[in-house]
C-alpha atoms as a PDB file:
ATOM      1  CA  UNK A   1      59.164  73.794   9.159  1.00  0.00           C
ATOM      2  CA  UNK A   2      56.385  75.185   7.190  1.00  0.00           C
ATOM      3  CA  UNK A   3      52.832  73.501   7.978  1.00  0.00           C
ATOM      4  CA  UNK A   4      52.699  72.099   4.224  1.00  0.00           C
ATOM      5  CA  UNK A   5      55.664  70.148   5.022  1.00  0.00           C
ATOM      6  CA  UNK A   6      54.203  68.108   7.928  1.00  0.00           C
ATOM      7  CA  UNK A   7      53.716  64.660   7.103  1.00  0.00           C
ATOM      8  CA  UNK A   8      50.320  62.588   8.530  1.00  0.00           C
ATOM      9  CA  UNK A   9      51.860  60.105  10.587  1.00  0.00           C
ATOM     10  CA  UNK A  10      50.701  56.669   9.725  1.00  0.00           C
ATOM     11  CA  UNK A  11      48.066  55.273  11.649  1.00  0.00           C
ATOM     12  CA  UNK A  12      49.364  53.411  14.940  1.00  0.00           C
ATOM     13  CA  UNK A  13      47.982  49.572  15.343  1.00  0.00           C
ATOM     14  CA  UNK A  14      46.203  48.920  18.122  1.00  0.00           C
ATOM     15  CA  UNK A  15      47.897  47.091  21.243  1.00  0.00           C
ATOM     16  CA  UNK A  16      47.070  43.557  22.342  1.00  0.00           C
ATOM     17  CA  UNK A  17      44.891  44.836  25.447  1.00  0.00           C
ATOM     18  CA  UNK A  18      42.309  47.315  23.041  1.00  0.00           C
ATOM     19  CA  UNK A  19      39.014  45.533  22.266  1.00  0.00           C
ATOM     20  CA  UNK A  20      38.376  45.629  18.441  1.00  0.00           C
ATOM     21  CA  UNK A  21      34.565  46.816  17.455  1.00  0.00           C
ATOM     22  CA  UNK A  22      32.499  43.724  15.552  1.00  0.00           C
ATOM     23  CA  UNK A  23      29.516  44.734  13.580  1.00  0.00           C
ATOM     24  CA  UNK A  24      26.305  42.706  14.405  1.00  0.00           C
ATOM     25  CA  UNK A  25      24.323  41.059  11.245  1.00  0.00           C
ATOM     26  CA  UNK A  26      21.001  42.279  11.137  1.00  0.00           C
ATOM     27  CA  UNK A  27      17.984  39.810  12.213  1.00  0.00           C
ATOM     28  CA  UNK A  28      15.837  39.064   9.379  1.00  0.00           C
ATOM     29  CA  UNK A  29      12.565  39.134  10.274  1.00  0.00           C
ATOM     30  CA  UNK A  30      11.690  34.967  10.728  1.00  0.00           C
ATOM     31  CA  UNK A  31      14.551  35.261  13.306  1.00  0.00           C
ATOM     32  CA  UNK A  32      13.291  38.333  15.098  1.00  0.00           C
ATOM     33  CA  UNK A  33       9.643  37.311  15.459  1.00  0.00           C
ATOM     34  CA  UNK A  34       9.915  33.757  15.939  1.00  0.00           C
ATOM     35  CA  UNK A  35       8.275  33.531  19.339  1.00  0.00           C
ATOM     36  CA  UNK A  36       5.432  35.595  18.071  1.00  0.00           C
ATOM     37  CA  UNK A  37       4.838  33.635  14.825  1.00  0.00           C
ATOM     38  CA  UNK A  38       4.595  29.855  16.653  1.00  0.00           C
ATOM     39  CA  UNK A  39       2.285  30.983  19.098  1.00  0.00           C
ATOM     40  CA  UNK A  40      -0.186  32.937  15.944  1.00  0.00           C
ATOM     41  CA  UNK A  41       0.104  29.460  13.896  1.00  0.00           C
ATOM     42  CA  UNK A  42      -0.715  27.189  17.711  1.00  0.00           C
ATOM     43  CA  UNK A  43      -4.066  29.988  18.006  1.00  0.00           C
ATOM     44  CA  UNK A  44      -5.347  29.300  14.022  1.00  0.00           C
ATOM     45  CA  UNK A  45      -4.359  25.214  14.784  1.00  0.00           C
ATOM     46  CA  UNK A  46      -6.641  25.400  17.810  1.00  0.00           C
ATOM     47  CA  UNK A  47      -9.362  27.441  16.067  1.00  0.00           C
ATOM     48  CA  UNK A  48      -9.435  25.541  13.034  1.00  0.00           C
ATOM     49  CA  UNK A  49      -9.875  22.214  15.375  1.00  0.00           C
ATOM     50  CA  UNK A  50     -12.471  24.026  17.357  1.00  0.00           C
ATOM     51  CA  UNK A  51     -14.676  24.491  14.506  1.00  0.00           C
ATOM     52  CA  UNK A  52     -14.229  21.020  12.974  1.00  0.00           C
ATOM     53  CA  UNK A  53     -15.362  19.729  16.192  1.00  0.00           C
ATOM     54  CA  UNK A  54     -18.465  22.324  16.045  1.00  0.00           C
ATOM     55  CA  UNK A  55     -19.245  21.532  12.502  1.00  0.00           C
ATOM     56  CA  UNK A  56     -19.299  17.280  12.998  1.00  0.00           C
ATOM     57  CA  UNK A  57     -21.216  18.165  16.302  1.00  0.00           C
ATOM     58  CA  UNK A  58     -23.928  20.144  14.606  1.00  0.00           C
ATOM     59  CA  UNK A  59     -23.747  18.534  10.826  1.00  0.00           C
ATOM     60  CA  UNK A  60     -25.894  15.648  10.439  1.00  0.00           C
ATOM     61  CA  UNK A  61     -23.925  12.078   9.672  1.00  0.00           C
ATOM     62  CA  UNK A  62     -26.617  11.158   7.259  1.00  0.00           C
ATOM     63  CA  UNK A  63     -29.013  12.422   4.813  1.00  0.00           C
ATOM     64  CA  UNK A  64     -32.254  10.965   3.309  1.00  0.00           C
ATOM     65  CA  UNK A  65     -32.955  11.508  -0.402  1.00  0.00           C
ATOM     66  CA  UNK A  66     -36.499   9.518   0.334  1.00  0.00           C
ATOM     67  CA  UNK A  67     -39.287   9.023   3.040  1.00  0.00           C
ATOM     68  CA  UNK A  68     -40.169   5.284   1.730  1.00  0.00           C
ATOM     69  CA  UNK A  69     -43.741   5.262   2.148  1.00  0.00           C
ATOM     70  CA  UNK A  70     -44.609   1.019   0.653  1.00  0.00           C
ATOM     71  CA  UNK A  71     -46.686   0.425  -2.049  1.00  0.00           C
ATOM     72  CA  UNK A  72     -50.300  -1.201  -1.401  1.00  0.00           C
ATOM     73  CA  UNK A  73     -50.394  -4.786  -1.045  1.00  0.00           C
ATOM     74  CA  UNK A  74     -53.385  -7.615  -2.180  1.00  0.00           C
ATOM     75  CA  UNK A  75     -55.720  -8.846   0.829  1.00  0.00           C
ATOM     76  CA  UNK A  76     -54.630 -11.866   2.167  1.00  0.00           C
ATOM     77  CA  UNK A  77     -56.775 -14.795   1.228  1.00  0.00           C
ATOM     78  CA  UNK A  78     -60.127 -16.076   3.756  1.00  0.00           C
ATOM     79  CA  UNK A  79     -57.984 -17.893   6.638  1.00  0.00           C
ATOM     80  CA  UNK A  80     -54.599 -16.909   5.464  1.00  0.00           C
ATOM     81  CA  UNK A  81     -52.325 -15.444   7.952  1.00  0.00           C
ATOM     82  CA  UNK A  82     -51.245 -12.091   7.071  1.00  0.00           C
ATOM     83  CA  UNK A  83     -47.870 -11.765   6.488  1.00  0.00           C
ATOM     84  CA  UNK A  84     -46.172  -8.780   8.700  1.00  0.00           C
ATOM     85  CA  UNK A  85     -43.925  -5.631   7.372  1.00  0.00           C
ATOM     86  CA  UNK A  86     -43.272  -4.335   3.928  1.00  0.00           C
ATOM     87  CA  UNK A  87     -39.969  -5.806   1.745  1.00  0.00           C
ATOM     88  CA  UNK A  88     -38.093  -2.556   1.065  1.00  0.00           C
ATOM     89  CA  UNK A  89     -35.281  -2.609  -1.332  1.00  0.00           C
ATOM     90  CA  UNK A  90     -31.433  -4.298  -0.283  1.00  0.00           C
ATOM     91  CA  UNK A  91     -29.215  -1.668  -0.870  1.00  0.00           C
ATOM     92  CA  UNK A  92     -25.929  -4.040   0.359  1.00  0.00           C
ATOM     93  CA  UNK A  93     -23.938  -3.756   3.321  1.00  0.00           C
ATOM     94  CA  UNK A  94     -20.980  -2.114   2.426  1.00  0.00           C
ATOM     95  CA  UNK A  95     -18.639  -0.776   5.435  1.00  0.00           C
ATOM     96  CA  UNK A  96     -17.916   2.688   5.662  1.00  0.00           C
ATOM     97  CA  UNK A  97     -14.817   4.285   7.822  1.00  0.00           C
ATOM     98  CA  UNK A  98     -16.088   6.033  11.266  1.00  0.00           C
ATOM     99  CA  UNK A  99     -18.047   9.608  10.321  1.00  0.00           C
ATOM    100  CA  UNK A 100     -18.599   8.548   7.375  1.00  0.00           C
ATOM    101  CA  UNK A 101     -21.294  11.048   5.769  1.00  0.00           C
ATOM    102  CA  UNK A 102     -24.148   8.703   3.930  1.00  0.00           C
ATOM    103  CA  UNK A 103     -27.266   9.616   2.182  1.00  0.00           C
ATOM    104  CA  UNK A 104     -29.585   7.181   2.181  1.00  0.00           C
ATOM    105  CA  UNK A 105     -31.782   6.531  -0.878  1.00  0.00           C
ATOM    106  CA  UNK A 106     -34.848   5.485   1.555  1.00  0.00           C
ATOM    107  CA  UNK A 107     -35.443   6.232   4.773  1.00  0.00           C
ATOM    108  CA  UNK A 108     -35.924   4.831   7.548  1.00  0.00           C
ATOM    109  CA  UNK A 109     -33.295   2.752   6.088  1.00  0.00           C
ATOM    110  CA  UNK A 110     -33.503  -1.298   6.287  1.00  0.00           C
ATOM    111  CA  UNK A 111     -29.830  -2.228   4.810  1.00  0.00           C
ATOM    112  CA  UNK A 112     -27.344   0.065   3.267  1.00  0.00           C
ATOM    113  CA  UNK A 113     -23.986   1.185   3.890  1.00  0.00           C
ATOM    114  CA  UNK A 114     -22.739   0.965   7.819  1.00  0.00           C
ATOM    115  CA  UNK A 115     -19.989   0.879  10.258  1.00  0.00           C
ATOM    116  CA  UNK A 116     -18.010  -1.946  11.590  1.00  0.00           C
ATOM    117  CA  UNK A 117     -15.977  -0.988  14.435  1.00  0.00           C
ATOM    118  CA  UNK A 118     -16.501  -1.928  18.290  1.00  0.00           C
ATOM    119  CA  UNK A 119     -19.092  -0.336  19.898  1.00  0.00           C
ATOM    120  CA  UNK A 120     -20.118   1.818  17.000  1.00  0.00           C
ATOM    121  CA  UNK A 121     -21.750  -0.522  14.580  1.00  0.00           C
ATOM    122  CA  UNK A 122     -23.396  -2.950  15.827  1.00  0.00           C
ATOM    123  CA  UNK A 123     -24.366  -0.255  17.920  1.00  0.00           C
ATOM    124  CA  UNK A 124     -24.836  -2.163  21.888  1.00  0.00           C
ATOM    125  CA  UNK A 125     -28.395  -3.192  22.069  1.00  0.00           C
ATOM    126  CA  UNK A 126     -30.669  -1.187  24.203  1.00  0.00           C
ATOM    127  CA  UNK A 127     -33.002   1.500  24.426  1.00  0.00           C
ATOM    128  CA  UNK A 128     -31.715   4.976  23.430  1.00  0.00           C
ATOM    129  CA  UNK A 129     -33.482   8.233  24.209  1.00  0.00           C
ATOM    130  CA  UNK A 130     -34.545  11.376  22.272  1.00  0.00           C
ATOM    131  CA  UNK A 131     -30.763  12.817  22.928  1.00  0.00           C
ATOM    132  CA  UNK A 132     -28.797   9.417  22.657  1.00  0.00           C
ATOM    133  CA  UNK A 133     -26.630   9.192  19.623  1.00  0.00           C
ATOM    134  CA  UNK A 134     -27.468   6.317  17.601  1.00  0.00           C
ATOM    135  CA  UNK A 135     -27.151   6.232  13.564  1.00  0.00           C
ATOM    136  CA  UNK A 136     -28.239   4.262  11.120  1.00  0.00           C
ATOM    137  CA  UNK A 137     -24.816   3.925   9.706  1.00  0.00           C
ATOM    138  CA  UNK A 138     -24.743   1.832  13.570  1.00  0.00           C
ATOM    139  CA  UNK A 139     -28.200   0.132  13.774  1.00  0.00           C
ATOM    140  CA  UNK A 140     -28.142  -1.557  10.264  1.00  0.00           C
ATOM    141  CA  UNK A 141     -25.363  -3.277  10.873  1.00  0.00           C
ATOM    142  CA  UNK A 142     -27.166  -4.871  13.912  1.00  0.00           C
ATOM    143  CA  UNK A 143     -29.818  -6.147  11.367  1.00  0.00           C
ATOM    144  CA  UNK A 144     -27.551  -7.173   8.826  1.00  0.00           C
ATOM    145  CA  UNK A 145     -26.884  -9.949  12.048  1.00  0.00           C
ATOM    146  CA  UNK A 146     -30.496 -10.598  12.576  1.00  0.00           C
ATOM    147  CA  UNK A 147     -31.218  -7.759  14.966  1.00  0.00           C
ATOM    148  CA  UNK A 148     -34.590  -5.832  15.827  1.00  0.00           C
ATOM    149  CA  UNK A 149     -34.863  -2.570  15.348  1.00  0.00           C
ATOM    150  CA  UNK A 150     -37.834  -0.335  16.643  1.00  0.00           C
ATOM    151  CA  UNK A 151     -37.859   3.335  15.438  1.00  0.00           C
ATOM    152  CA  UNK A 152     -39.656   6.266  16.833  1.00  0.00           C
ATOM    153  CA  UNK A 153     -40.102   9.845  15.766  1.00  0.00           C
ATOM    154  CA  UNK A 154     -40.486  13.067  17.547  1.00  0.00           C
ATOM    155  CA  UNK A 155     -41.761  15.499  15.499  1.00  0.00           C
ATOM    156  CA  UNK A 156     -44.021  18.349  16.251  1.00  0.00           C
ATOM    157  CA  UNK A 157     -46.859  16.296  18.088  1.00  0.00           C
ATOM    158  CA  UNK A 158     -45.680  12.735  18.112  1.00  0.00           C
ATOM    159  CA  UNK A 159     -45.648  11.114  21.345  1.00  0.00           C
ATOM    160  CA  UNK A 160     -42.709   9.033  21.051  1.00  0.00           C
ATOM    161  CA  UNK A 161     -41.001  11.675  23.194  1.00  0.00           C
ATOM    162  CA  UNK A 162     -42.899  11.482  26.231  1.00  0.00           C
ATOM    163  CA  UNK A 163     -42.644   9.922  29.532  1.00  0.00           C
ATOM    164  CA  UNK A 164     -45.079   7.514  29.380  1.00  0.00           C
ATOM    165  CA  UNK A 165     -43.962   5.789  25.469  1.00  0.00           C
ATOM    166  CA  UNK A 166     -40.320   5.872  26.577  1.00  0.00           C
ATOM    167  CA  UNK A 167     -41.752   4.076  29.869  1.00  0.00           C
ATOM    168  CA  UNK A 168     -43.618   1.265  27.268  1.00  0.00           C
ATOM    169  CA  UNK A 169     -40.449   1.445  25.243  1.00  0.00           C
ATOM    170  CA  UNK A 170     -38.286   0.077  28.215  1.00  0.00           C
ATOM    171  CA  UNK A 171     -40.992  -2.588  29.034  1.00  0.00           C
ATOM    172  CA  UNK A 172     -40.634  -3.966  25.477  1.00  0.00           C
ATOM    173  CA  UNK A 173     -37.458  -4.284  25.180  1.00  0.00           C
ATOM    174  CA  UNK A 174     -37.516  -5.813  29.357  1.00  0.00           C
ATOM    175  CA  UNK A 175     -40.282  -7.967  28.117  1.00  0.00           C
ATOM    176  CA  UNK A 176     -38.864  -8.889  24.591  1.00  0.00           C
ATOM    177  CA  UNK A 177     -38.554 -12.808  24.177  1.00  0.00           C
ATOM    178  CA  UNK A 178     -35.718 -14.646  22.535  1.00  0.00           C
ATOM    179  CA  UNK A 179     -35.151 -14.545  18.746  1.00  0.00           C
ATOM    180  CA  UNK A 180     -37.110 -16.836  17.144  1.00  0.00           C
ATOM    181  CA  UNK A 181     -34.630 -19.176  15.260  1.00  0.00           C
ATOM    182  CA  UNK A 182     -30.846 -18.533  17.524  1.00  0.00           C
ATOM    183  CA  UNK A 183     -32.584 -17.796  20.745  1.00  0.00           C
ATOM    184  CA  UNK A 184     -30.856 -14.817  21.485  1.00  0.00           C
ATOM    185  CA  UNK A 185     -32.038 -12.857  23.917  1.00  0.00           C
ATOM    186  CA  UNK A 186     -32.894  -9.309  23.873  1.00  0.00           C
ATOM    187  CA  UNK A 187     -29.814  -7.765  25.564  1.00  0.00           C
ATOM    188  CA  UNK A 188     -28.500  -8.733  22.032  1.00  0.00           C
ATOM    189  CA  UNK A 189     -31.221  -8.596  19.345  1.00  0.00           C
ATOM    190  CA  UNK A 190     -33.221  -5.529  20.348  1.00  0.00           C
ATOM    191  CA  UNK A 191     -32.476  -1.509  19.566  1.00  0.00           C
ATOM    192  CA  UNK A 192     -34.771   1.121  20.267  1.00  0.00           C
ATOM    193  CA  UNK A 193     -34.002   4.763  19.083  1.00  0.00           C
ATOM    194  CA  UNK A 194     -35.157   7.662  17.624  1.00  0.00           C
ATOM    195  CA  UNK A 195     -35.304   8.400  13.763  1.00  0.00           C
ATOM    196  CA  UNK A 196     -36.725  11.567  12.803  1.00  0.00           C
ATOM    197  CA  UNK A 197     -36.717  10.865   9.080  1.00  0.00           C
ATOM    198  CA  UNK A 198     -39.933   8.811   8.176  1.00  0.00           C
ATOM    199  CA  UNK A 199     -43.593   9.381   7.650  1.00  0.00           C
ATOM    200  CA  UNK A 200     -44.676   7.152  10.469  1.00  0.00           C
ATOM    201  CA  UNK A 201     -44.278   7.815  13.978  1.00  0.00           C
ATOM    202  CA  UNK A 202     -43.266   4.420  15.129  1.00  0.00           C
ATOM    203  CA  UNK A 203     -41.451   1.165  12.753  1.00  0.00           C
ATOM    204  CA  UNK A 204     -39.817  -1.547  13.257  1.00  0.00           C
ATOM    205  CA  UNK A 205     -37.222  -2.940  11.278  1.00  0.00           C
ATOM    206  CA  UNK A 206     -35.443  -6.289  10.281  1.00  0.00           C
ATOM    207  CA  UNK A 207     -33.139  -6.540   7.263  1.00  0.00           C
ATOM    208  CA  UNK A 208     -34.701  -5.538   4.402  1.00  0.00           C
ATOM    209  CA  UNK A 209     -38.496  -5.592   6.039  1.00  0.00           C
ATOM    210  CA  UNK A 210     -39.988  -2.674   7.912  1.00  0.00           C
ATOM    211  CA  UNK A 211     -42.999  -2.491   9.932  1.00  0.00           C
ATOM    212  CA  UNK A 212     -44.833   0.773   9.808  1.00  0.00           C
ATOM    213  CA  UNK A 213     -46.736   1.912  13.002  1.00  0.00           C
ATOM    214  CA  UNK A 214     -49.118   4.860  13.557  1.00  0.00           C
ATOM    215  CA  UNK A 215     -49.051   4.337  16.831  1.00  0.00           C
ATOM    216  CA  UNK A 216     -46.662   2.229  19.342  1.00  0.00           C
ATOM    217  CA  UNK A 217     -47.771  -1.372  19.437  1.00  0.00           C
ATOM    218  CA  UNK A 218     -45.776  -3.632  21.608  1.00  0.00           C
ATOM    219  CA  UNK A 219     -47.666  -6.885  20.339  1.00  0.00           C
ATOM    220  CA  UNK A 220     -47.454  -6.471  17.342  1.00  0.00           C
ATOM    221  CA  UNK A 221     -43.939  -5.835  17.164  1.00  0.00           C
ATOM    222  CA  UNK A 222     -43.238  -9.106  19.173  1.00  0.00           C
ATOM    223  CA  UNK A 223     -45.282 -10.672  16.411  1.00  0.00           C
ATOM    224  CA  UNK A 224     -43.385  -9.186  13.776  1.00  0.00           C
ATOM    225  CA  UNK A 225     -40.515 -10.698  15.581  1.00  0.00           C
ATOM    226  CA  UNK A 226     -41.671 -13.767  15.747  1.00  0.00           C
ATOM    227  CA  UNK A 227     -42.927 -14.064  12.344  1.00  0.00           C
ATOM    228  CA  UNK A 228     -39.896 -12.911  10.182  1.00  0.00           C
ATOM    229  CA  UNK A 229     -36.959 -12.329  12.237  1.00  0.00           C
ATOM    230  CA  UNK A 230     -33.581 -13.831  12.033  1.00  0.00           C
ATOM    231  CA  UNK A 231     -34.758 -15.024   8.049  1.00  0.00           C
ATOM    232  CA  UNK A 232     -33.853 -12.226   5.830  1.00  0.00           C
ATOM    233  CA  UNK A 233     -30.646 -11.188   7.430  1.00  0.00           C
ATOM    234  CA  UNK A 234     -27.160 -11.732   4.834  1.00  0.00           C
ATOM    235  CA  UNK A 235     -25.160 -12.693   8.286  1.00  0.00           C
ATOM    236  CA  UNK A 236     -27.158 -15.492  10.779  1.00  0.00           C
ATOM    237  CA  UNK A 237     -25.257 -15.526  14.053  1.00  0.00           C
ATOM    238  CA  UNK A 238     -26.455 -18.940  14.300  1.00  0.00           C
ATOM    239  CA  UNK A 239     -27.380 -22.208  11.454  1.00  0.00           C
ATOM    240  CA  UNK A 240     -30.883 -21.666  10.067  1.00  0.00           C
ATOM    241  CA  UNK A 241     -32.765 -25.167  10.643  1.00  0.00           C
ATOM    242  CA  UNK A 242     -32.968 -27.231   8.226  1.00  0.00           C
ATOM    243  CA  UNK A 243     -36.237 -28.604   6.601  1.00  0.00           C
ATOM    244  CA  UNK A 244     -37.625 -31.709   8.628  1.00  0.00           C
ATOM    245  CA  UNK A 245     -37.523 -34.894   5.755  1.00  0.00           C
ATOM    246  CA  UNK A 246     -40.650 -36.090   5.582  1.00  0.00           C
ATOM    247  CA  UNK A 247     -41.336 -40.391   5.972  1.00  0.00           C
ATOM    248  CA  UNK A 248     -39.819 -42.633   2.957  1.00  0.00           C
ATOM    249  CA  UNK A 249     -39.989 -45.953   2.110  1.00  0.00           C
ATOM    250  CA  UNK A 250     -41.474 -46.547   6.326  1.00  0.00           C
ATOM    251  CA  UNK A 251     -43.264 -50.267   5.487  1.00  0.00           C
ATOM    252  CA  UNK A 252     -46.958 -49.371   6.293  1.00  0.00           C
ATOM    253  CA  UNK A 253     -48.527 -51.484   9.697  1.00  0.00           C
ATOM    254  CA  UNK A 254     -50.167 -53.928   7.327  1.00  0.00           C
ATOM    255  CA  UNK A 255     -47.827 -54.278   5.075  1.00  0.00           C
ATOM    256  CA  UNK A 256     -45.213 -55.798   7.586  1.00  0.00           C
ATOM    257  CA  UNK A 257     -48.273 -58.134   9.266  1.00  0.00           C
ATOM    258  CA  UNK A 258     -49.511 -58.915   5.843  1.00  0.00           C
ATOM    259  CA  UNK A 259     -48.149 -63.007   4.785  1.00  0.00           C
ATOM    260  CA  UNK A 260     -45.814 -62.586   1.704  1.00  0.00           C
ATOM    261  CA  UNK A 261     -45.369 -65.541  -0.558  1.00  0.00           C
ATOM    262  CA  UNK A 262     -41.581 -66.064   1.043  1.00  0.00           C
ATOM    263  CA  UNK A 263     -43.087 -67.036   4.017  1.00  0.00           C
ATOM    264  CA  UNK A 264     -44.990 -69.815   2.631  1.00  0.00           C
ATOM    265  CA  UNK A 265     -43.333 -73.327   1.780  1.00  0.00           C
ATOM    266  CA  UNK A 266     -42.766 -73.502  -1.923  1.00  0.00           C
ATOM    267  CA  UNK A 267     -42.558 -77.842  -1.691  1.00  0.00           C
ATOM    268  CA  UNK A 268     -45.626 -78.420   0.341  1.00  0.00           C
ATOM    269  CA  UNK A 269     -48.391 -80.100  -0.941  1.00  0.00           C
ATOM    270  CA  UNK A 270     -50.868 -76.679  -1.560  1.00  0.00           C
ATOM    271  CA  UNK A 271     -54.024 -77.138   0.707  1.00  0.00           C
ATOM    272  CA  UNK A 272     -56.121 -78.185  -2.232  1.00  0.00           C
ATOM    273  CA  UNK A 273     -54.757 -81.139  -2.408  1.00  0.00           C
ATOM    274  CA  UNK A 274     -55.067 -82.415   0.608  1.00  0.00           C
ATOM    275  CA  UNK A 275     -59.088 -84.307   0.714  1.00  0.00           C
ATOM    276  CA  UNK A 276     -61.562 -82.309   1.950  1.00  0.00           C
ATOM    277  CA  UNK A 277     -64.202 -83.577   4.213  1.00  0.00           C
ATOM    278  CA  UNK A 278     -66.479 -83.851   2.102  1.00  0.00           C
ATOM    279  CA  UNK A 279     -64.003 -86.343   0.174  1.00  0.00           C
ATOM    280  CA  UNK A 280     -64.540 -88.989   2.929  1.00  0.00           C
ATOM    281  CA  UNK A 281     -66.083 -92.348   1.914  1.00  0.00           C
ATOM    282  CA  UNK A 282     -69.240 -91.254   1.322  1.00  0.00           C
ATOM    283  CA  UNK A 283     -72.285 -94.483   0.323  1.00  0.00           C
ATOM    284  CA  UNK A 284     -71.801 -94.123  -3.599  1.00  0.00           C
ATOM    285  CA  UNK A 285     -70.271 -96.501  -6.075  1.00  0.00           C
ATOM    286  CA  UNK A 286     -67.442 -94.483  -7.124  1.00  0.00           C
ATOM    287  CA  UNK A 287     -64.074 -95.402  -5.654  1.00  0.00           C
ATOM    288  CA  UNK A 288     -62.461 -93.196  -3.602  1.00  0.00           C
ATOM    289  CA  UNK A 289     -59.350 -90.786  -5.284  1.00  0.00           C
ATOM    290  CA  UNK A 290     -55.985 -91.774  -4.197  1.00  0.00           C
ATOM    291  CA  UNK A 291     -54.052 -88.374  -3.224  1.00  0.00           C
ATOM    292  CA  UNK A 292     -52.509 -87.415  -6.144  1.00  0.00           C
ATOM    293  CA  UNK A 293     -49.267 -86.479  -3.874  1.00  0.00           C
ATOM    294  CA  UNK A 294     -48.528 -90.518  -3.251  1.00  0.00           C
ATOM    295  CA  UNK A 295     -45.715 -92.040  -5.581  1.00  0.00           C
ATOM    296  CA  UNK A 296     -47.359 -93.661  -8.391  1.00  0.00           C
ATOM    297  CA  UNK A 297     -46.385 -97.488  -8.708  1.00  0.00           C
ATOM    298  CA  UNK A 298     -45.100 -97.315 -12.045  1.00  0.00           C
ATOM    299  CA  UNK A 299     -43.093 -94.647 -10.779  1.00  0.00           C
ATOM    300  CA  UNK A 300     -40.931 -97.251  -8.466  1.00  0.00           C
ATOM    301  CA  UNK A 301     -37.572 -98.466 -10.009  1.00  0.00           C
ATOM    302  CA  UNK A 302     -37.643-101.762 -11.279  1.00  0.00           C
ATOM    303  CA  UNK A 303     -35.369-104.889  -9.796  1.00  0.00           C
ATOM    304  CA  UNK A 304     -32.432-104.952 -11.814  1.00  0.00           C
END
């Protein structure tokens, strides 16, 4: 048998014990580098939270567009008592969420926009230092309920920094008396903290009234106090007295002592007509006058 005559014998199946070869699908490359992806999105998520944090840490919460500086006032009148502070605009009370950037439109700011959350506006009252956190967005809402504010600055060369006006500071507030109209006292009326955004070193502040000081004056902030607190402010935390009436329609000492014609008897004879002493029989030769009182005889009915 010649070579071209040999057949190719078909090809023989496999037997049940042979393993048959299965080609693997390739990986794309989501599936591959999985693992390596999640963690690279995790890092940016932690980086991008990092500076967020950085930037509200560093960023300021609120902006002034003005330093309010008041405009002059007239002399008080000879004898007059002077009235305290400087009315600065009412710019509302609306509430703003938590971190809420504001720009105020004069600062150091006597009403405005401002939070209302626990702890955070009204801010707990108190004295806070030159690193203390303690916004306006917080503090205005503690006026807007008839609260005191006192402001100082520390700029190059003010001295509301040191030791010894921190010291006075804490004696204020210690020696602070009770709000003039609810009697509240201090622990709930009075904030002290620093605001570096005026043209005064020191103020104090009441709803929509502010105080400037050039230097810190705890008398005459207690007078301030006492003169206008707790009767600007849009939210009382007590009733404002009302206005003592005066007297009305009181009958007057004499007038109550003084005889009135009810008291005297309308029927009586009047005292005129009663005879006088010197109507006694006197020696003349005119007949004496029968009281004009007695029943006339004609007057008496006849006998039927």
């Amino acid at each position: 048998m010649t070579s071209s005559s040999r057949r190719t014998p078909p090809p023989t199946h496999r037997t049940r014990g042979s393993r048959t070869t299965r080609l693997e699908p390739r990986k794309t490359f989501l599936e591959r580098n999985r693992g390596r992806l999640l963690w690279g999105l995790a890092a940016v998520a932690l980086v991008a939270i990092a500076s967020m944090a950085f930037l509200n840490a560093t960023s300021p919460a609120y902006a002034c567009s003005t330093e309010w500086e008041p405009a002059v006032t007239p002399e008080p009148a000879p004898g007059a008592t002077p009235r305290l502070g400087y009315v600065q605009n009412d710019f509302g009370r609306e509430h703003i969420s938590l971190g809420a950037f504001v720009r105020y439109a004069l600062c150091p700011p006597a009403s405005g926009k401002h939070y209302n959350a626990q702890a955070e506006g009204p801010v707990p009252a108190g004295v806070y230092g030159p690193d203390d956190q303690a916004t306006p967005q917080g503090w205005i809402h503690n006026l807007e309920h008839g609260g005191l504010v006192v402001l100082y600055r520390c700029a190059g060369g003010d001295s509301g920094c040191s030791e010894s006006t921190q010291t006075a500071m804490k004696d204020l507030f210690a020696t602070m008396p009770n709000s003039p109209i609810c009697n509240l006292p201090p622990a709930q009326t009075t904030v002290v903290a620093r605001f570096d955004q005026m043209k005064w070193p020191y103020a104090a502040l009441l709803w929509g009234q502010v105080l400037p000081m050039d230097a810190f004056d705890a008398q005459l902030v207690r007078d301030f106090f006492a003169q206008q607190g707790e009767r600007s402010n849009p939210e009382p935390l007590c009733a404002k007295p009302t206005a003592t009436p005066a007297p009305t329609g009181t009958p007057e000492p004499t007038a109550s002592t003084a005889p009135t014609d009810s008291t005297a008897p309308t029927d009586s004879p009047a005292p005129t007509a009663t005879p006088e002493a010197s109507a006694s029989p006197a020696p003349s030769t005119a007949p004496s006058t029968a009281p004009t009182t007695s029943p006339a005889p004609s007057a008496t009915p006849a006998a039927s």
